[in-house]
C-alpha atoms as a PDB file:
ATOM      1  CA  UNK A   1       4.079  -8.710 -43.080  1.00  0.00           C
ATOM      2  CA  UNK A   2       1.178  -7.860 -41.137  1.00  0.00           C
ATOM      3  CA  UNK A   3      -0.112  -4.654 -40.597  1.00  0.00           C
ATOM      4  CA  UNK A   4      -1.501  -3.186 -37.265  1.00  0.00           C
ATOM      5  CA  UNK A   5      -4.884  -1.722 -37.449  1.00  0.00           C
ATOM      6  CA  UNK A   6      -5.252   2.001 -36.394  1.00  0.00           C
ATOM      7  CA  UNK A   7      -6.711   1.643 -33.494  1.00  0.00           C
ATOM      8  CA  UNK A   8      -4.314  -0.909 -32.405  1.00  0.00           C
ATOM      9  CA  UNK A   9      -1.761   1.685 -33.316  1.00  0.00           C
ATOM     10  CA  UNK A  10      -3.399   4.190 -31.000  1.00  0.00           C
ATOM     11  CA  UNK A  11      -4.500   2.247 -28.530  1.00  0.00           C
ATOM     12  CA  UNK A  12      -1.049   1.812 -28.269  1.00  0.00           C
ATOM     13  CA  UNK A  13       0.290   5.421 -28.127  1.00  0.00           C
ATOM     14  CA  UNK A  14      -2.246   6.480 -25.669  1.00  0.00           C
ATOM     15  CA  UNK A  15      -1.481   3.027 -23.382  1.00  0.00           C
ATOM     16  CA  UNK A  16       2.408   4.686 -23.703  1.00  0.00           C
ATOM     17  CA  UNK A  17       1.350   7.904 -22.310  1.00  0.00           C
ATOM     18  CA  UNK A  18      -1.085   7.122 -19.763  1.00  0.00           C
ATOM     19  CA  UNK A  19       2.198   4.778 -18.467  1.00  0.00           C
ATOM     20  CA  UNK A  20       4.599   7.506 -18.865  1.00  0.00           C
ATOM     21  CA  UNK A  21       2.160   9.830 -16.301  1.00  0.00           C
ATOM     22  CA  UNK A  22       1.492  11.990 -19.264  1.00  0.00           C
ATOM     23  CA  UNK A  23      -2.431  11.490 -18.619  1.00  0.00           C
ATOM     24  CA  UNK A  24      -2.812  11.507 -14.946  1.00  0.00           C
ATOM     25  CA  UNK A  25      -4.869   9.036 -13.105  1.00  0.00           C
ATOM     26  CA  UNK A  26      -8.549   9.226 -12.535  1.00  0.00           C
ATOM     27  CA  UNK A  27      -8.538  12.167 -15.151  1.00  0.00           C
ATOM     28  CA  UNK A  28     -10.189  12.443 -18.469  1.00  0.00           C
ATOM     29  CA  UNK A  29      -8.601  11.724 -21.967  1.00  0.00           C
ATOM     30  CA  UNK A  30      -9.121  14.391 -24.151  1.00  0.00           C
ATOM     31  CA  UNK A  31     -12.453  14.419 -26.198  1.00  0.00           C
ATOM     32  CA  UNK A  32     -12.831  12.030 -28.786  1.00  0.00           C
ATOM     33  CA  UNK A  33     -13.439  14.863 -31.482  1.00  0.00           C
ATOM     34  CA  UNK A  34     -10.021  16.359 -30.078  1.00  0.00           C
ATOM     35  CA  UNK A  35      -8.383  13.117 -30.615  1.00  0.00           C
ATOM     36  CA  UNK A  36      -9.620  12.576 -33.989  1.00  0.00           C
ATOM     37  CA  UNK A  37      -8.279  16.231 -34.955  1.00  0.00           C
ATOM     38  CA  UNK A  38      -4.985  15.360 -32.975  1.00  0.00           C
ATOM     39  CA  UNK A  39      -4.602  12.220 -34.823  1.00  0.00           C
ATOM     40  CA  UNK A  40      -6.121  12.542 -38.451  1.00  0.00           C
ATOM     41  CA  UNK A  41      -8.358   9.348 -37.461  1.00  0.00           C
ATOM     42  CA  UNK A  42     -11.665   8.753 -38.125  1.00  0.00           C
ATOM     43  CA  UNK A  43     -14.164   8.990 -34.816  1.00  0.00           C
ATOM     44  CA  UNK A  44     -14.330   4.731 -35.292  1.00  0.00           C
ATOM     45  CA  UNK A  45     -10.891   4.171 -35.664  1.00  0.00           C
ATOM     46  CA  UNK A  46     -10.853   6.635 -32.024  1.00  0.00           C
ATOM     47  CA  UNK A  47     -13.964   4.730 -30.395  1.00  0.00           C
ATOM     48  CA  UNK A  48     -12.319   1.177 -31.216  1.00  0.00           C
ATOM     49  CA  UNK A  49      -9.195   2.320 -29.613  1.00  0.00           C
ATOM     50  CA  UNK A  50     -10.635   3.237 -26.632  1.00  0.00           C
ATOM     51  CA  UNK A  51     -12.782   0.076 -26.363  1.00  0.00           C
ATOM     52  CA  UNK A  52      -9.253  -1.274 -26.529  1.00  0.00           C
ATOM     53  CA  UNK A  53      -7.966   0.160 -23.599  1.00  0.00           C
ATOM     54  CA  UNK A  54     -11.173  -0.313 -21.268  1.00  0.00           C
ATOM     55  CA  UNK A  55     -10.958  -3.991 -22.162  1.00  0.00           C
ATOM     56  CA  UNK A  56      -7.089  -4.169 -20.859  1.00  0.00           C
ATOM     57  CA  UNK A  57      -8.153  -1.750 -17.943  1.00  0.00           C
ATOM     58  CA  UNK A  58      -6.500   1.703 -18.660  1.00  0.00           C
ATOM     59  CA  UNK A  59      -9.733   3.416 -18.959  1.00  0.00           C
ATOM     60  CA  UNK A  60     -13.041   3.761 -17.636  1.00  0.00           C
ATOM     61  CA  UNK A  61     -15.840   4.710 -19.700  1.00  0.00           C
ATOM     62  CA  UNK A  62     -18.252   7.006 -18.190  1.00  0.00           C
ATOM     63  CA  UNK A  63     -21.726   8.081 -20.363  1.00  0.00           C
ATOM     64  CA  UNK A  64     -23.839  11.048 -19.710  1.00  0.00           C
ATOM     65  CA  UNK A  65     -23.526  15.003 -19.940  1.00  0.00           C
ATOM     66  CA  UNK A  66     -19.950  14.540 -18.215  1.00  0.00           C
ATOM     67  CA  UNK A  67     -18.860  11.305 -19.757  1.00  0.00           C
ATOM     68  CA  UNK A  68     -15.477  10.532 -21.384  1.00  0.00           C
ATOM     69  CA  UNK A  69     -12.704   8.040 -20.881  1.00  0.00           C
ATOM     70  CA  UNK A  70     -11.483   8.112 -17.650  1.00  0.00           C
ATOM     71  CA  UNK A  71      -7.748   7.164 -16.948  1.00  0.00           C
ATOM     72  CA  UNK A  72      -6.829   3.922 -14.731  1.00  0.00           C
ATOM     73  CA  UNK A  73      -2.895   3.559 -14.323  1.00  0.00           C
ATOM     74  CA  UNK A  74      -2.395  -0.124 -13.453  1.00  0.00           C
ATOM     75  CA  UNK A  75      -2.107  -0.672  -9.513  1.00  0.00           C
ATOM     76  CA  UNK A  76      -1.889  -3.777  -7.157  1.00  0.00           C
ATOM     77  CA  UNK A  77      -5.182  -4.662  -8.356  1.00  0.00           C
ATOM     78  CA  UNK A  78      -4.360  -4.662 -12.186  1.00  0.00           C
ATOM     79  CA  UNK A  79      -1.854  -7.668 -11.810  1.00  0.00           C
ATOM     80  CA  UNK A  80      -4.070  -9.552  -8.784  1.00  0.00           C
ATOM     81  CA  UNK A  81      -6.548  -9.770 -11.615  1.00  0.00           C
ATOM     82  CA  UNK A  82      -3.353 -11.216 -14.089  1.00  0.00           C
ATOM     83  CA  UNK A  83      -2.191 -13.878 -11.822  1.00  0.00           C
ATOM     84  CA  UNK A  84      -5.888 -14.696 -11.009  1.00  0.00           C
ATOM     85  CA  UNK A  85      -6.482 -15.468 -14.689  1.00  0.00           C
ATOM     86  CA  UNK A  86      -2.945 -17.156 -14.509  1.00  0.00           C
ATOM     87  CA  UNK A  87      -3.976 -19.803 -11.729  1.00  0.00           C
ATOM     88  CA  UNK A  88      -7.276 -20.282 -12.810  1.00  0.00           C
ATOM     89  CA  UNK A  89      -6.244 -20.717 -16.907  1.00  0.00           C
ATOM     90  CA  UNK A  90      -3.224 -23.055 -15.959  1.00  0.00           C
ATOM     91  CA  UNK A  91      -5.824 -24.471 -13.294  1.00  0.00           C
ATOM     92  CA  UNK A  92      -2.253 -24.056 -10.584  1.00  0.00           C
ATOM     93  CA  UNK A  93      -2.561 -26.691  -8.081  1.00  0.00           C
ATOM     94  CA  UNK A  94      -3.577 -25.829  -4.351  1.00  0.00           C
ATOM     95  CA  UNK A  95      -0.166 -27.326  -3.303  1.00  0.00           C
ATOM     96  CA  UNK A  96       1.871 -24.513  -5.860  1.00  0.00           C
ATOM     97  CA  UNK A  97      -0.441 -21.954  -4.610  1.00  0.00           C
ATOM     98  CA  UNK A  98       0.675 -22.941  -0.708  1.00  0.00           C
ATOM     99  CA  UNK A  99       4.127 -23.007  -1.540  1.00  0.00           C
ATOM    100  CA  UNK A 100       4.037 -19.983  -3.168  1.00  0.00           C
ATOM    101  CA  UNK A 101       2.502 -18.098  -0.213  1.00  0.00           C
ATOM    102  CA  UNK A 102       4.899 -20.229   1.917  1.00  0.00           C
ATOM    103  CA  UNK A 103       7.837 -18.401  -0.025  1.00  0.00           C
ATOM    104  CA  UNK A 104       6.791 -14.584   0.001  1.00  0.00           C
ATOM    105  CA  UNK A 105       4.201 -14.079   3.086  1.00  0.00           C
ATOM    106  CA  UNK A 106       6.989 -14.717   6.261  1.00  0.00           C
ATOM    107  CA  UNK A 107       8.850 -11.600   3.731  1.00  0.00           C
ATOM    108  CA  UNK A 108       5.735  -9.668   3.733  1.00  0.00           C
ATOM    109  CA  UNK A 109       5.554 -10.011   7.081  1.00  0.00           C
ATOM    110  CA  UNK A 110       9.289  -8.689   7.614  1.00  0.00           C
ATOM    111  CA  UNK A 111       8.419  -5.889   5.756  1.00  0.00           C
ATOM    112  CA  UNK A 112       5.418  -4.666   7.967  1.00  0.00           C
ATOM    113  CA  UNK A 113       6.782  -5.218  10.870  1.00  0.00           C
ATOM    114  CA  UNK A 114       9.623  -2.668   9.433  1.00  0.00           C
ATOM    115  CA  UNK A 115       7.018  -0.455   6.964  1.00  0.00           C
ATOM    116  CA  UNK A 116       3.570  -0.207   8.579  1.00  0.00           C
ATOM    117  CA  UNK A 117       1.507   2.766   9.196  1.00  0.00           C
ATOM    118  CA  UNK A 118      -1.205   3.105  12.072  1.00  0.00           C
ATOM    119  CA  UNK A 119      -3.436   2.947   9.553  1.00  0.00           C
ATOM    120  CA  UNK A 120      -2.608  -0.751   8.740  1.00  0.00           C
ATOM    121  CA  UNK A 121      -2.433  -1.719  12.380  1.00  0.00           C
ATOM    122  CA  UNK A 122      -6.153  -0.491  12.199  1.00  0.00           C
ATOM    123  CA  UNK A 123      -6.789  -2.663   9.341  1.00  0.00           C
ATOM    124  CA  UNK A 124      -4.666  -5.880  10.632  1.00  0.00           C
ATOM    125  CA  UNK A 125      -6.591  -5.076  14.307  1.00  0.00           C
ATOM    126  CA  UNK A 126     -10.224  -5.252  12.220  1.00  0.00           C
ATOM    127  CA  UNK A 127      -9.417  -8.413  10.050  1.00  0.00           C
ATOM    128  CA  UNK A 128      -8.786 -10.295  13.421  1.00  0.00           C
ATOM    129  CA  UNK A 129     -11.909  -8.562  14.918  1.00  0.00           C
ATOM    130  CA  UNK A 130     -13.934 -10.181  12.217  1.00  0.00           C
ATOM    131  CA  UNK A 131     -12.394 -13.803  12.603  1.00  0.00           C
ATOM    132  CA  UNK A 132     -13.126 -13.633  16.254  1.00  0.00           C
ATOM    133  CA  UNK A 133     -16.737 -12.196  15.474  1.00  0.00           C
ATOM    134  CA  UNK A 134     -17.339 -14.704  12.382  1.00  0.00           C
ATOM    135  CA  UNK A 135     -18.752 -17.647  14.930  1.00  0.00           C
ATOM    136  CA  UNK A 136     -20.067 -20.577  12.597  1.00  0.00           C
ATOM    137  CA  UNK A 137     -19.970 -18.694   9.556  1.00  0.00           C
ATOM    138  CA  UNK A 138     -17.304 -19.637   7.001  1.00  0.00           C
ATOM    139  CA  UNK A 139     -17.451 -17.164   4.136  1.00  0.00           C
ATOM    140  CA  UNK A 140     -17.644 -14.494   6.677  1.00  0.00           C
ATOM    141  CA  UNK A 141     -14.196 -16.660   8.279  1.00  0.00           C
ATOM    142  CA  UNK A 142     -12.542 -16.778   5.213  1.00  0.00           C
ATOM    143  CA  UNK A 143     -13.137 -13.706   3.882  1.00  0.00           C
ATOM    144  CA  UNK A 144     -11.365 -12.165   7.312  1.00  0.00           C
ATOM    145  CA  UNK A 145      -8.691 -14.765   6.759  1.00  0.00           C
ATOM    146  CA  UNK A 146      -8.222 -12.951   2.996  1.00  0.00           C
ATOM    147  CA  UNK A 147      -8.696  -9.463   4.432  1.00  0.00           C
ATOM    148  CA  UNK A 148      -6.149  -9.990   7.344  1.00  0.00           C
ATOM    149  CA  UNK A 149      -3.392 -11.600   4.709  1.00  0.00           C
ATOM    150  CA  UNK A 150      -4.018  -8.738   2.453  1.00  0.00           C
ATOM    151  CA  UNK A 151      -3.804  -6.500   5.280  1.00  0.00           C
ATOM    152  CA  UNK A 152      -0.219  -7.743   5.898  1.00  0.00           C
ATOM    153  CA  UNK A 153       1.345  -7.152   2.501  1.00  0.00           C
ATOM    154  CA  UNK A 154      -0.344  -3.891   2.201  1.00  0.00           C
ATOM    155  CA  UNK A 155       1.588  -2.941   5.587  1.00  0.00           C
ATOM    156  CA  UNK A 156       5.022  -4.007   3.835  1.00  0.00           C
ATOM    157  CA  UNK A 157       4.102  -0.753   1.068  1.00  0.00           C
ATOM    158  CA  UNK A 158       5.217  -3.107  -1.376  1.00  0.00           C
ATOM    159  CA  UNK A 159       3.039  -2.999  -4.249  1.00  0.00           C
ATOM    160  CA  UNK A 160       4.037  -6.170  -6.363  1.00  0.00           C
ATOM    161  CA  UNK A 161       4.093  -8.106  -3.390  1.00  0.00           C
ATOM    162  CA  UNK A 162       0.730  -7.166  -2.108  1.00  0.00           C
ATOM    163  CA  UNK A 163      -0.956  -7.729  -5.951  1.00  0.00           C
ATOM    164  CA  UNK A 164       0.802 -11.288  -5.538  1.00  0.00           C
ATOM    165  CA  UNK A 165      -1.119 -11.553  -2.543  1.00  0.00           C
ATOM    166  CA  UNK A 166      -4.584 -10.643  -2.911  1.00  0.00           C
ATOM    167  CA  UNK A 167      -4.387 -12.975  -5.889  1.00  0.00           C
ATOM    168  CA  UNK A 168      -3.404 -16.178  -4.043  1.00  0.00           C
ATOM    169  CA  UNK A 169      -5.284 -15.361  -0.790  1.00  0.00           C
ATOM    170  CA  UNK A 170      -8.573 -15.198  -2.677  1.00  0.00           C
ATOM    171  CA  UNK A 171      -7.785 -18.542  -4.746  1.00  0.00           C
ATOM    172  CA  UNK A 172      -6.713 -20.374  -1.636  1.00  0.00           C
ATOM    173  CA  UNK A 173     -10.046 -19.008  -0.102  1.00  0.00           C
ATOM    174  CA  UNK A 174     -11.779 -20.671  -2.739  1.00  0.00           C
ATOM    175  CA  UNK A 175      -9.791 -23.640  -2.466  1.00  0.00           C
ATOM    176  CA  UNK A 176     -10.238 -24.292   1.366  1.00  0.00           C
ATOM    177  CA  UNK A 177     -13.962 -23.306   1.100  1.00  0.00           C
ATOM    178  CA  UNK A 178     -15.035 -26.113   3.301  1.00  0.00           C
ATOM    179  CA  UNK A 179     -16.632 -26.833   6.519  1.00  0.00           C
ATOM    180  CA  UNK A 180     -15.052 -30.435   7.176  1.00  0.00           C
ATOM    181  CA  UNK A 181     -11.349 -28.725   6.937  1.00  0.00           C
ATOM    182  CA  UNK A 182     -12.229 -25.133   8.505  1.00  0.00           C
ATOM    183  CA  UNK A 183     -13.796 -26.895  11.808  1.00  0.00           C
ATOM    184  CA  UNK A 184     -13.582 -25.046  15.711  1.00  0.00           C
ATOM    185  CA  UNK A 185     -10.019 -25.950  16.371  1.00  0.00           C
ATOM    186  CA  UNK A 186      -8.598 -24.568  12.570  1.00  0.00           C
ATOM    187  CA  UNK A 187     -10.555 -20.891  13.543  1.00  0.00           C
ATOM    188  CA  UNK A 188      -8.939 -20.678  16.803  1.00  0.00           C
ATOM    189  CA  UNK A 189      -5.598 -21.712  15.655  1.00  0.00           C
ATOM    190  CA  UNK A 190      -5.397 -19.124  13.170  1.00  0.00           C
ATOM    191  CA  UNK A 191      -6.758 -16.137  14.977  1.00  0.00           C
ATOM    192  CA  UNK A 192      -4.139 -16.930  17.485  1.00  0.00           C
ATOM    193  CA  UNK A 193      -1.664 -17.052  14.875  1.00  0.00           C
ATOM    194  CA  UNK A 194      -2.982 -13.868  13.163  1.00  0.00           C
ATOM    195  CA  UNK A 195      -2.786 -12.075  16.564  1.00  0.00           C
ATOM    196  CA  UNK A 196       0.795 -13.320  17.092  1.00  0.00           C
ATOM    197  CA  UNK A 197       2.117 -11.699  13.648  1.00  0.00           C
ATOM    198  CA  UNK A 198       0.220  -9.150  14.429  1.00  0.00           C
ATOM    199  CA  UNK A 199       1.568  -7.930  18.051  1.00  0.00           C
ATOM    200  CA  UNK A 200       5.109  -8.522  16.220  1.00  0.00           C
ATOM    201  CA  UNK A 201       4.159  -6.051  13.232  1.00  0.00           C
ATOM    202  CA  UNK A 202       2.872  -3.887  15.966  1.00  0.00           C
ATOM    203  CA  UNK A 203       6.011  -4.251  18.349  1.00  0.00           C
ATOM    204  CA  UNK A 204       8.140  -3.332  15.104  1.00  0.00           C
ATOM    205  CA  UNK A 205      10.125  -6.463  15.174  1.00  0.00           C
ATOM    206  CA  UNK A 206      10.683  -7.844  11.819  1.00  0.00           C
ATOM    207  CA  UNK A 207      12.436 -11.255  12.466  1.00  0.00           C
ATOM    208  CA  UNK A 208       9.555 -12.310  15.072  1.00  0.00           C
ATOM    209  CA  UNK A 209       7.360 -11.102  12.246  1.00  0.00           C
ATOM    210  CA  UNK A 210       8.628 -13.654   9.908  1.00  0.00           C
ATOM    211  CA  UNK A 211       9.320 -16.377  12.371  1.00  0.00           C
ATOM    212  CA  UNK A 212       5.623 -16.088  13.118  1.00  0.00           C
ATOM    213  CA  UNK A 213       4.312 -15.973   9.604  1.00  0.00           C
ATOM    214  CA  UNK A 214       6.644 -18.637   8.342  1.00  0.00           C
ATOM    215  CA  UNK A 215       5.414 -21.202  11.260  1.00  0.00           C
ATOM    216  CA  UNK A 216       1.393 -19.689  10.578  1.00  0.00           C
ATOM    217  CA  UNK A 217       1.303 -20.441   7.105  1.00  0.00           C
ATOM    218  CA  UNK A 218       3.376 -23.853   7.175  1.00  0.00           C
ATOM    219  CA  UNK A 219       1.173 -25.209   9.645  1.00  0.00           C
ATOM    220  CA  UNK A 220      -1.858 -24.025   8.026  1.00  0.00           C
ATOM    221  CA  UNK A 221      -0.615 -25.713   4.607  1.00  0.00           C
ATOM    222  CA  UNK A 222       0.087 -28.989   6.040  1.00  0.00           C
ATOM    223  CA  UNK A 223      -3.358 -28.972   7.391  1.00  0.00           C
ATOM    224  CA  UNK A 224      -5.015 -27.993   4.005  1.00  0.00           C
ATOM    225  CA  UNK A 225      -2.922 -30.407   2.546  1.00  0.00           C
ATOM    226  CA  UNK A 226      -3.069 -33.214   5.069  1.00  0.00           C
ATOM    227  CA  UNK A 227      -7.218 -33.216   4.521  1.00  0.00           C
ATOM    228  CA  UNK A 228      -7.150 -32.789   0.648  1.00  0.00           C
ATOM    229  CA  UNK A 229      -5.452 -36.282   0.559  1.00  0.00           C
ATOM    230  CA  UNK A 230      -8.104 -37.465   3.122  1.00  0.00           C
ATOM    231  CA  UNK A 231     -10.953 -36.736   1.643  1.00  0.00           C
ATOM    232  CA  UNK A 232      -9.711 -37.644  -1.884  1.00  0.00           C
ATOM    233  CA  UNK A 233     -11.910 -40.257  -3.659  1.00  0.00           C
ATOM    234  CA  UNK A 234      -9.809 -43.149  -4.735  1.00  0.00           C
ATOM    235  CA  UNK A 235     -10.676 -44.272  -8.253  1.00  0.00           C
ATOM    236  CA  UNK A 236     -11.834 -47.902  -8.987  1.00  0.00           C
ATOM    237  CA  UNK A 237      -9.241 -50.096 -10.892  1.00  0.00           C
ATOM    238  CA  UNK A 238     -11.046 -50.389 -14.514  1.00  0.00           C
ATOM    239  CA  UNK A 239     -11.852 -54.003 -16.004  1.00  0.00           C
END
């Protein structure tokens, strides 16, 4: 039977209590001398378990005079950075990541049009500021595409949904990085889109919010699609 190390063991407890809400976020754990009083461990055994928990993102360590180990409760961002490693380790087609946004993003949209604040109609209003400003420029294009999707699950105030989200927008970003596909008529076919789910999220309407979305993102993956098979370079028969 295998044994868990100590610091495994602690790294543990302390992952259990900053979970429960027993360490609030953003604050400082206690002291490492404290901890190795509390817990009868040796000041490596304490150090290794908080390397632990930096590495799997419940702390931050600061140095200097006011140093420590900082607590960082998982949030949306926590699991966008899980399913990115998912997509990228299983290497997740484009066409799964599509569907996938197909299947939850007319929902999100449902939700905003139901949940959002003025706040996010200030954020959805400056994502489609910055497609209409981004001219010829396609990172600056597709990184207002991102912002704008993000934009629209944060409005829902659903958390798991919106860490979903950020983690496929950026990988289809990545995916549809390319001039050929993103051309004139693709730019002005989704900030019209975008400004369509938009005035519904504004208006408060939740089923023209998802009738919107649903038609936006369809079209939008047919198109990816459509032009992944085009420019797809046929191999040569061998012998």
């Amino acid at each position: 039977m295998a044994v868990p190390k100590a610091s495994d063991v602690l790294a543990t407890e302390l992952r259990e209590r900053i979970l429960s809400g027993e360490f609030v976020d953003n604050t400082p754990l206690p002291p490492e001398r404290e901890l190795v009083t509390q817990t009868g461990m040796s000041r490596t055994t304490v150090r290794e378990a908080l390397r632990i928990l930096e590495v799997q993102g419940f702390v931050r360590i600061k140095a200097g005079r006011n140093g420590g180990a900082f607590v960082r409760r998982p949030g949306e961002q926590s699991m966008a950075d899980s399913v990115a490693l998912l997509i990228r380790g299983q290497q997740i087609r484009l066409a799964a990541l599509l569907e996938t946004r197909e299947a939850i993003e007319p929902f999100c949209a449902q939700l905003a049009a139901a949940n959002r604040t003025d706040a996010d109609l200030v954020a959805l209003g400056a994502a489609n500021d910055a497609i209409a400003d981004a001219g010829t420029d396609l990172d600056k294009f597709l990184q207002a595409n991102v912002d704008w999707h993000v934009a629209v699950s944060a409005a829902s105030h659903n958390e798991l949904l919106t860490g979903l989200m950020i983690a496929l927008s950026r990988a289809i970003y990545t995916a549809t990085a390319n001039e050929g596909f993103v051309d004139e008529e693709v730019r002005a076919t989704t900030l019209r889109a975008h400004r369509s789910v938009t005035k519904a999220i504004r208006d408060g309407d939740p089923d023209a919010a998802a009738r919107r979305m649903s038609r936006h993102v369809h079209t939008y993956a047919k198109a990816v699609l459509e032009f992944e098979k085009r420019t797809e370079i046929p191999l040569e028969n061998e012998g």
